[in-house]
C-alpha atoms as a PDB file:
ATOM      1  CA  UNK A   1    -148.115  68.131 -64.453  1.00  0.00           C
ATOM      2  CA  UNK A   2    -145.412  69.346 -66.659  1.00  0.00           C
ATOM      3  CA  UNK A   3    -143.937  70.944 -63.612  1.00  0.00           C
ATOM      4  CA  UNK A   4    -144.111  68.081 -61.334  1.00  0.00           C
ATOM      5  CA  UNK A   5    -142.216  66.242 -63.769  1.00  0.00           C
ATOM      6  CA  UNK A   6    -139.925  68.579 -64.258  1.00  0.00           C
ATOM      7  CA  UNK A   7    -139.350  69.286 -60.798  1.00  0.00           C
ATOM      8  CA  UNK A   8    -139.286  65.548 -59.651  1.00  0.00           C
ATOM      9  CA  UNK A   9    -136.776  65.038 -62.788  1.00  0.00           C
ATOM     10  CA  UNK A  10    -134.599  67.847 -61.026  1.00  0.00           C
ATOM     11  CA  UNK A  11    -134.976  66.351 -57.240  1.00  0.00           C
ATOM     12  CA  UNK A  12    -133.865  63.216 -58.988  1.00  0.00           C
ATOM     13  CA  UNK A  13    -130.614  64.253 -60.770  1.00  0.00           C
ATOM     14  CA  UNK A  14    -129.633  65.913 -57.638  1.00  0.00           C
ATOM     15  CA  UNK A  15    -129.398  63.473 -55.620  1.00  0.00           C
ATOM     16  CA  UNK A  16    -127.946  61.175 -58.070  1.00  0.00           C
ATOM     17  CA  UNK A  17    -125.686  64.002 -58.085  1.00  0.00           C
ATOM     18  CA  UNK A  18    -125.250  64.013 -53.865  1.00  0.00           C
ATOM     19  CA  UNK A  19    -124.913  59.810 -54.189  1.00  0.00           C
ATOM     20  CA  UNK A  20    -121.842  60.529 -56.356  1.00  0.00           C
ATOM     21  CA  UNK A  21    -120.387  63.000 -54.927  1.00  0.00           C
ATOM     22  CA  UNK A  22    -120.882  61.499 -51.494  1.00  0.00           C
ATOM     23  CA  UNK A  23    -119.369  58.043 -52.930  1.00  0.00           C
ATOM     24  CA  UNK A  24    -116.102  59.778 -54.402  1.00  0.00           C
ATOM     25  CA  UNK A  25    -115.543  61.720 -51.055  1.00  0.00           C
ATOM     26  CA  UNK A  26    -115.808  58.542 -49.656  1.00  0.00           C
ATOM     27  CA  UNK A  27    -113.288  56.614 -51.751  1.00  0.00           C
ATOM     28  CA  UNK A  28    -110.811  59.515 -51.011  1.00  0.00           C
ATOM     29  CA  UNK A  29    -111.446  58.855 -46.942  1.00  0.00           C
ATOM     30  CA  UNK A  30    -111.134  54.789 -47.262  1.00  0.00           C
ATOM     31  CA  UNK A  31    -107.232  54.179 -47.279  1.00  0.00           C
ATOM     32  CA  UNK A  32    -107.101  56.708 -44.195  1.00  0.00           C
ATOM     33  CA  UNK A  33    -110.098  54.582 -42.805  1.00  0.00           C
ATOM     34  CA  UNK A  34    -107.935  51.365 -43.833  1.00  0.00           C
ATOM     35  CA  UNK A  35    -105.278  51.742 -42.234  1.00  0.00           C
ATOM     36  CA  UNK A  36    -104.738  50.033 -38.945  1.00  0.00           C
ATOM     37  CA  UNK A  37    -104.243  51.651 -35.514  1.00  0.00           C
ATOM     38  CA  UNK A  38    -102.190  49.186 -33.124  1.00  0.00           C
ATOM     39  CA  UNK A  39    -104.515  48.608 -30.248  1.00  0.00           C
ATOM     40  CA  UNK A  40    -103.132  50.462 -27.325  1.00  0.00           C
ATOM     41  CA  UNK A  41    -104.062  47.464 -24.644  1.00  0.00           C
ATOM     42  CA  UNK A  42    -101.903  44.973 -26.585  1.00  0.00           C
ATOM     43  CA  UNK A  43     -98.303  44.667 -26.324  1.00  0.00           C
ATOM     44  CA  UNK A  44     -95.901  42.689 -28.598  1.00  0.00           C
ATOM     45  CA  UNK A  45     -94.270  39.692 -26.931  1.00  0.00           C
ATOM     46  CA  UNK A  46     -90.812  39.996 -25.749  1.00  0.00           C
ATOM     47  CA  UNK A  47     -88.115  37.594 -27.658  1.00  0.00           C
ATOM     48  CA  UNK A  48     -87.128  34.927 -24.831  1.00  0.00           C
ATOM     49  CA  UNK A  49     -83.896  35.034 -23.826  1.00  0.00           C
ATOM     50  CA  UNK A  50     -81.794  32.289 -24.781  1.00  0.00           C
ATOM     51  CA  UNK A  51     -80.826  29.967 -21.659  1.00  0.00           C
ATOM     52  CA  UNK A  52     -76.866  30.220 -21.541  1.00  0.00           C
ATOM     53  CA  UNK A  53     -76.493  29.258 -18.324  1.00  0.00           C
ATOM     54  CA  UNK A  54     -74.776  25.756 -19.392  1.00  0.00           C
ATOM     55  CA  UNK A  55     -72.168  27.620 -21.265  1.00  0.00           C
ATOM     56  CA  UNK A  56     -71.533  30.321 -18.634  1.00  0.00           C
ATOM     57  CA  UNK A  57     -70.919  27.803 -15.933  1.00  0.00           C
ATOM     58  CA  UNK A  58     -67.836  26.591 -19.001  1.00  0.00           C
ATOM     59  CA  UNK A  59     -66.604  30.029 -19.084  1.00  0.00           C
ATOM     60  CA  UNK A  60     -66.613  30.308 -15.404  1.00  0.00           C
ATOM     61  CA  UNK A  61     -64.944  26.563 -15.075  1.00  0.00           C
ATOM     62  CA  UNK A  62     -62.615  28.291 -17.813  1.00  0.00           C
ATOM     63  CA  UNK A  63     -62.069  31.552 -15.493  1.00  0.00           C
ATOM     64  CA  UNK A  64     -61.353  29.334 -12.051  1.00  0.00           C
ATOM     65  CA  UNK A  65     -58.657  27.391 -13.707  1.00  0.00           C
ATOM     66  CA  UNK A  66     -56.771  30.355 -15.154  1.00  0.00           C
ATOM     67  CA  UNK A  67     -57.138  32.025 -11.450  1.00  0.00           C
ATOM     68  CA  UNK A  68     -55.490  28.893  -9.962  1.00  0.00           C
ATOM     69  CA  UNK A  69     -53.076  29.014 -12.542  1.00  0.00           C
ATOM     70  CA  UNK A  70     -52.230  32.761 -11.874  1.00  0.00           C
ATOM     71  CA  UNK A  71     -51.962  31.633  -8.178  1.00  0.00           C
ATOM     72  CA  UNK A  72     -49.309  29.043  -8.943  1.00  0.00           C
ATOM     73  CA  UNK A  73     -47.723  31.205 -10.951  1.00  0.00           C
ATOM     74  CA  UNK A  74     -46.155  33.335  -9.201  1.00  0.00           C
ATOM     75  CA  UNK A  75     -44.689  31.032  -6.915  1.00  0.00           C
ATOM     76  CA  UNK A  76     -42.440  28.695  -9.559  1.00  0.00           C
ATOM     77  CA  UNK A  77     -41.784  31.653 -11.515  1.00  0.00           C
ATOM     78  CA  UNK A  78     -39.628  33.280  -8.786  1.00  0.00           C
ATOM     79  CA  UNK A  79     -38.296  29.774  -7.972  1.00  0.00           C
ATOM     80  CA  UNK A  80     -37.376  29.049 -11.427  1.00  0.00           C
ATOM     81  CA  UNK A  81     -35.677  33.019 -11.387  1.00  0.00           C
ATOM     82  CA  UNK A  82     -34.253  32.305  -8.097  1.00  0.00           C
ATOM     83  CA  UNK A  83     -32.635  28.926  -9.872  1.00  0.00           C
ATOM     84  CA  UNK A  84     -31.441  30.497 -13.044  1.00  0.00           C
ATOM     85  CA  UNK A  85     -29.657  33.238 -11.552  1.00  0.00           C
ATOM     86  CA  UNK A  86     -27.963  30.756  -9.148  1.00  0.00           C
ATOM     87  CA  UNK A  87     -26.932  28.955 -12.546  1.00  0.00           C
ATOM     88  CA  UNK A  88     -25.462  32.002 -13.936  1.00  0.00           C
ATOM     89  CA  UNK A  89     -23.225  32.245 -10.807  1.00  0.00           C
ATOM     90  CA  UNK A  90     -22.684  28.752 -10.825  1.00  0.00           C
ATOM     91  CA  UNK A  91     -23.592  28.464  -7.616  1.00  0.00           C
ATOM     92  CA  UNK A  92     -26.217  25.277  -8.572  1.00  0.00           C
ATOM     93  CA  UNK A  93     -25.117  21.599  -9.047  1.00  0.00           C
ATOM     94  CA  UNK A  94     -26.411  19.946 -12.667  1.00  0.00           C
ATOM     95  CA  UNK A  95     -28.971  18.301 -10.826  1.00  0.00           C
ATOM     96  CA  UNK A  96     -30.605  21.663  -9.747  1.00  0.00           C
ATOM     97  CA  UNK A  97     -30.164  22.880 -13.207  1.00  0.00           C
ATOM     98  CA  UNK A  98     -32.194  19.963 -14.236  1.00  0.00           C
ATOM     99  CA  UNK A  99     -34.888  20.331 -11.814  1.00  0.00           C
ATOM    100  CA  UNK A 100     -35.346  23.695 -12.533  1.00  0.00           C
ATOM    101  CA  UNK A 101     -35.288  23.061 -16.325  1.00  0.00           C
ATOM    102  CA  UNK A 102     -37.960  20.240 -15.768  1.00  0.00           C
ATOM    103  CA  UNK A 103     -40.013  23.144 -13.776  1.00  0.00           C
ATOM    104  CA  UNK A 104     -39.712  25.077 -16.734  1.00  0.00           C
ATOM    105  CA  UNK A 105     -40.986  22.393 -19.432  1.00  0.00           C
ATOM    106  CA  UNK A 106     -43.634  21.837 -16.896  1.00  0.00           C
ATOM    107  CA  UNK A 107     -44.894  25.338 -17.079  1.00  0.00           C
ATOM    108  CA  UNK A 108     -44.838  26.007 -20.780  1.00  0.00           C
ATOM    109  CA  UNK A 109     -46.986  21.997 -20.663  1.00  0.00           C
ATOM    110  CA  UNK A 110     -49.564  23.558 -18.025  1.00  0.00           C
ATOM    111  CA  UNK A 111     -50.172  27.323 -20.191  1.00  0.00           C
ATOM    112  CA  UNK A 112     -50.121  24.780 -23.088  1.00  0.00           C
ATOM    113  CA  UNK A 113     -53.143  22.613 -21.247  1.00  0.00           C
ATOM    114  CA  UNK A 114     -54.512  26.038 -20.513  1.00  0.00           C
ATOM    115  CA  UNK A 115     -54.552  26.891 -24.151  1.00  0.00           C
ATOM    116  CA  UNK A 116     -56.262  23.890 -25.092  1.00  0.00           C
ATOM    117  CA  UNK A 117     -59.192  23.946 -22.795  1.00  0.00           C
ATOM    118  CA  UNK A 118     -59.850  27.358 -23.912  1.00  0.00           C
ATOM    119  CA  UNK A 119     -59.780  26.317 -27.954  1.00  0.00           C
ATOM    120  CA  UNK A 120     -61.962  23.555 -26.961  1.00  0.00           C
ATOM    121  CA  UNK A 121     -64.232  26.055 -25.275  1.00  0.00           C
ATOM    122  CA  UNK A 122     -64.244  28.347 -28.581  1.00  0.00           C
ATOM    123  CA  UNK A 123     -65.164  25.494 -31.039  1.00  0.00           C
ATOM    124  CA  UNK A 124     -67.730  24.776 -29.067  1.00  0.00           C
ATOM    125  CA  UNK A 125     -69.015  27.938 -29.289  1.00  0.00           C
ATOM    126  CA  UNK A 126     -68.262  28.290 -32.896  1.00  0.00           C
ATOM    127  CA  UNK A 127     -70.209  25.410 -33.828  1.00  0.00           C
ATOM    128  CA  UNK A 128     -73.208  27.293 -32.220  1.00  0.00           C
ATOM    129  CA  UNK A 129     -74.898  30.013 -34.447  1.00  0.00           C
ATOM    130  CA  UNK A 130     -76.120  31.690 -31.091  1.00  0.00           C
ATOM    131  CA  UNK A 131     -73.014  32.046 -29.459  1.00  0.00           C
ATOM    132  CA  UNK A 132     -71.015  33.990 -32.129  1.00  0.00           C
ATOM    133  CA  UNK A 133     -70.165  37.030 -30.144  1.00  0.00           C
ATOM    134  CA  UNK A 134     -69.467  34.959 -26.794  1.00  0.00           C
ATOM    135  CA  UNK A 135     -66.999  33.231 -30.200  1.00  0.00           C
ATOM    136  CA  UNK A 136     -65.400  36.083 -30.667  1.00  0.00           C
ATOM    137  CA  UNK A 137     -64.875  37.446 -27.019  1.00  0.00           C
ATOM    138  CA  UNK A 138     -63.452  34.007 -26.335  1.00  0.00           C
ATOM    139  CA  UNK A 139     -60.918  34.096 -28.915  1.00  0.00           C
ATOM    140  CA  UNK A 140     -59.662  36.973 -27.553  1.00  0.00           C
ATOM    141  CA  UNK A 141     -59.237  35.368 -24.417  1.00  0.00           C
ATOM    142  CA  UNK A 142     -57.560  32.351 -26.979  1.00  0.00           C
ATOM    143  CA  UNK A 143     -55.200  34.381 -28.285  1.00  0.00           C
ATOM    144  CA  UNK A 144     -54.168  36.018 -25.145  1.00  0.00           C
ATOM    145  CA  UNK A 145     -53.283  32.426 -23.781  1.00  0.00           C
ATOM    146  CA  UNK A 146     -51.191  31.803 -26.753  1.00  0.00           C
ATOM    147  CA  UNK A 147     -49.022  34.833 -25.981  1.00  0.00           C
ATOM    148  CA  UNK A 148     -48.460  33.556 -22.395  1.00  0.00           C
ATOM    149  CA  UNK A 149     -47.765  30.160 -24.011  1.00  0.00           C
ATOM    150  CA  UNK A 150     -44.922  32.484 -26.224  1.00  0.00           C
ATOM    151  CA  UNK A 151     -43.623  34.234 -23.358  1.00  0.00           C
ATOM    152  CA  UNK A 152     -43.182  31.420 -21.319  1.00  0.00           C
ATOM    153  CA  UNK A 153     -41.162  29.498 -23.605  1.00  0.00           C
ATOM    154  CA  UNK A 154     -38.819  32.606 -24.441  1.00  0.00           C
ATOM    155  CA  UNK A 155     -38.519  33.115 -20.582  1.00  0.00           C
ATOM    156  CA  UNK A 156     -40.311  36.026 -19.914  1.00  0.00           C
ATOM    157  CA  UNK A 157     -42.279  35.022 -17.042  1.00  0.00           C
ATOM    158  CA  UNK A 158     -43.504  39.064 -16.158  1.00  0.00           C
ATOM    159  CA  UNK A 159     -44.945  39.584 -19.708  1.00  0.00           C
ATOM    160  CA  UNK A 160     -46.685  35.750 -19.688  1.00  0.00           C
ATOM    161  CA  UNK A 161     -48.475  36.726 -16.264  1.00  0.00           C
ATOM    162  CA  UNK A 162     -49.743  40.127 -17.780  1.00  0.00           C
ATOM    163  CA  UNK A 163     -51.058  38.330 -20.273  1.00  0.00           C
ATOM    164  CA  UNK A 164     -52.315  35.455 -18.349  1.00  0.00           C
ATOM    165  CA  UNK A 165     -54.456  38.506 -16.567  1.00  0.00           C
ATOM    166  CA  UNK A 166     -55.903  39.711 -19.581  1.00  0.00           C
ATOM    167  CA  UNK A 167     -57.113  35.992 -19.973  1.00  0.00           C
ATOM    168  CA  UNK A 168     -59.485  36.099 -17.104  1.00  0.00           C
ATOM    169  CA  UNK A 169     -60.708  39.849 -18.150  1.00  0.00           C
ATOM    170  CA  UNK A 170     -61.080  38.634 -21.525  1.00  0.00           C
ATOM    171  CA  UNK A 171     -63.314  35.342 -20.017  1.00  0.00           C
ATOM    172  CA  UNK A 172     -65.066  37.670 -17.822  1.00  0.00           C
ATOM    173  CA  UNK A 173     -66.187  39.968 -20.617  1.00  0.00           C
ATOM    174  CA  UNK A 174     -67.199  36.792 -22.499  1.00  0.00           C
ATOM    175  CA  UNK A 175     -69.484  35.738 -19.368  1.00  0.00           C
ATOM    176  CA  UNK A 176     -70.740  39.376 -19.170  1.00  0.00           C
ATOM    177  CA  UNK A 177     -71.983  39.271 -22.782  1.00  0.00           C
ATOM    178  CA  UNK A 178     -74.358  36.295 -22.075  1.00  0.00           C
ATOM    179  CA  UNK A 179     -77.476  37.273 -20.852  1.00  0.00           C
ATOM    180  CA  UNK A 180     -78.624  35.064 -18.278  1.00  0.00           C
ATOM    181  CA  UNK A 181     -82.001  34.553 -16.813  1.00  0.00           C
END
C-alpha cells in the first residue's frame, strides 16, 4: 500500500506540475490571443464629403464677372490709348480729354468693384473653418486684383490685364480645390 501511495503521491505532483506549466505557457500565448484582428468583411466608413457646391457656384459667379470684365477690357483700354496719344499730339479738344479721363476713373471704379466682390468672397470664406485652403487660394486671386487695381491707376493697362488673367486662374484653382459631389 506503501507503493500505491507513493505512486499516486507521484501521479499527483505531476500533474500539478503539467496544470502549471500548462497555465504559464498559457499566460505567455494570451496577449498574442488578445489582440484583435480587423475583420476582413468590414470596411471603415468613408468621411462624407463636405457639400461646397453653394460656395463654388460664388467662385464661379466670381470667375464670370472677371471674364466679362477681361472682355471689356480690352476694348476701352485701346480707346483710352487711342485718346491719350491723340492728347499728346494735341490733336483732341478738352472735352475729349475729359471723356477719356472720365473713362479712365471709370475703369480704376469697375477693377475697384472687382476687388471688392472678391474680399467679400474671402471673408466669407475666412469666417468658415472648412474653407481655409479655398481662403487662401482666394486671396491669391485677392491680391492679384489689387495689382490690376495698381496698374490701372498708374496707366499700365498691359500689365493690369496680365494680372486680371491670373485672377480667373487663381479663381479657377480655388474652384478646383473644392471637392464637389
Amino acid at each position: 500500500m506503501k507503493r500505491v501511495s507513493i505512486f499516486t503521491l507521484i501521479v499527483l505532483i505531476a500533474l500539478a506540475a503539467a496544470s502549471q506549466a500548462r497555465s504559464i505557457a498559457q499566460q505567455k500565448q494570451q496577449p498574442k490571443q488578445q489582440q484583435k484582428r480587423p475583420t476582413r468583411g468590414a470596411k471603415p466608413t468613408p468621411t462624407p464629403t463636405p457639400d461646397m457646391r453653394a460656395e463654388a457656384s460664388e467662385v464661379a459667379a466670381q470667375i464670370k464677372n472677371v471674364a466679362n470684365f477681361i472682355y471689356i477690357y480690352g476694348k476701352v483700354v485701346n480707346t483710352i490709348e487711342v485718346a491719350e496719344d491723340q492728347a499728346k499730339n494735341n490733336q483732341t479738344s478738352p472735352e475729349i480729354q475729359a471723356k477719356n479721363k472720365k473713362s479712365k476713373d471709370t475703369l480704376v471704379a469697375s477693377v475697384s468693384g472687382l476687388r471688392a466682390g472678391l474680399e467679400n468672397l474671402a471673408n466669407n470664406f475666412q469666417a468658415n473653418p472648412r474653407l481655409q485652403v479655398q481662403y487662401l487660394k482666394l486671396s491669391y486671386a485677392t491680391e492679384a486684383v489689387k495689382d490690376a487695381e495698381r496698374l490701372v491707376s498708374a496707366g499700365r493697362y498691359q500689365d493690369a490685364g496680365k494680372s486680371l488673367v491670373t485672377v480667373v486662374e487663381r479663381l479657377t484653382d480655388t474652384i478646383m480645390s473644392m471637392r464637389l459631389p
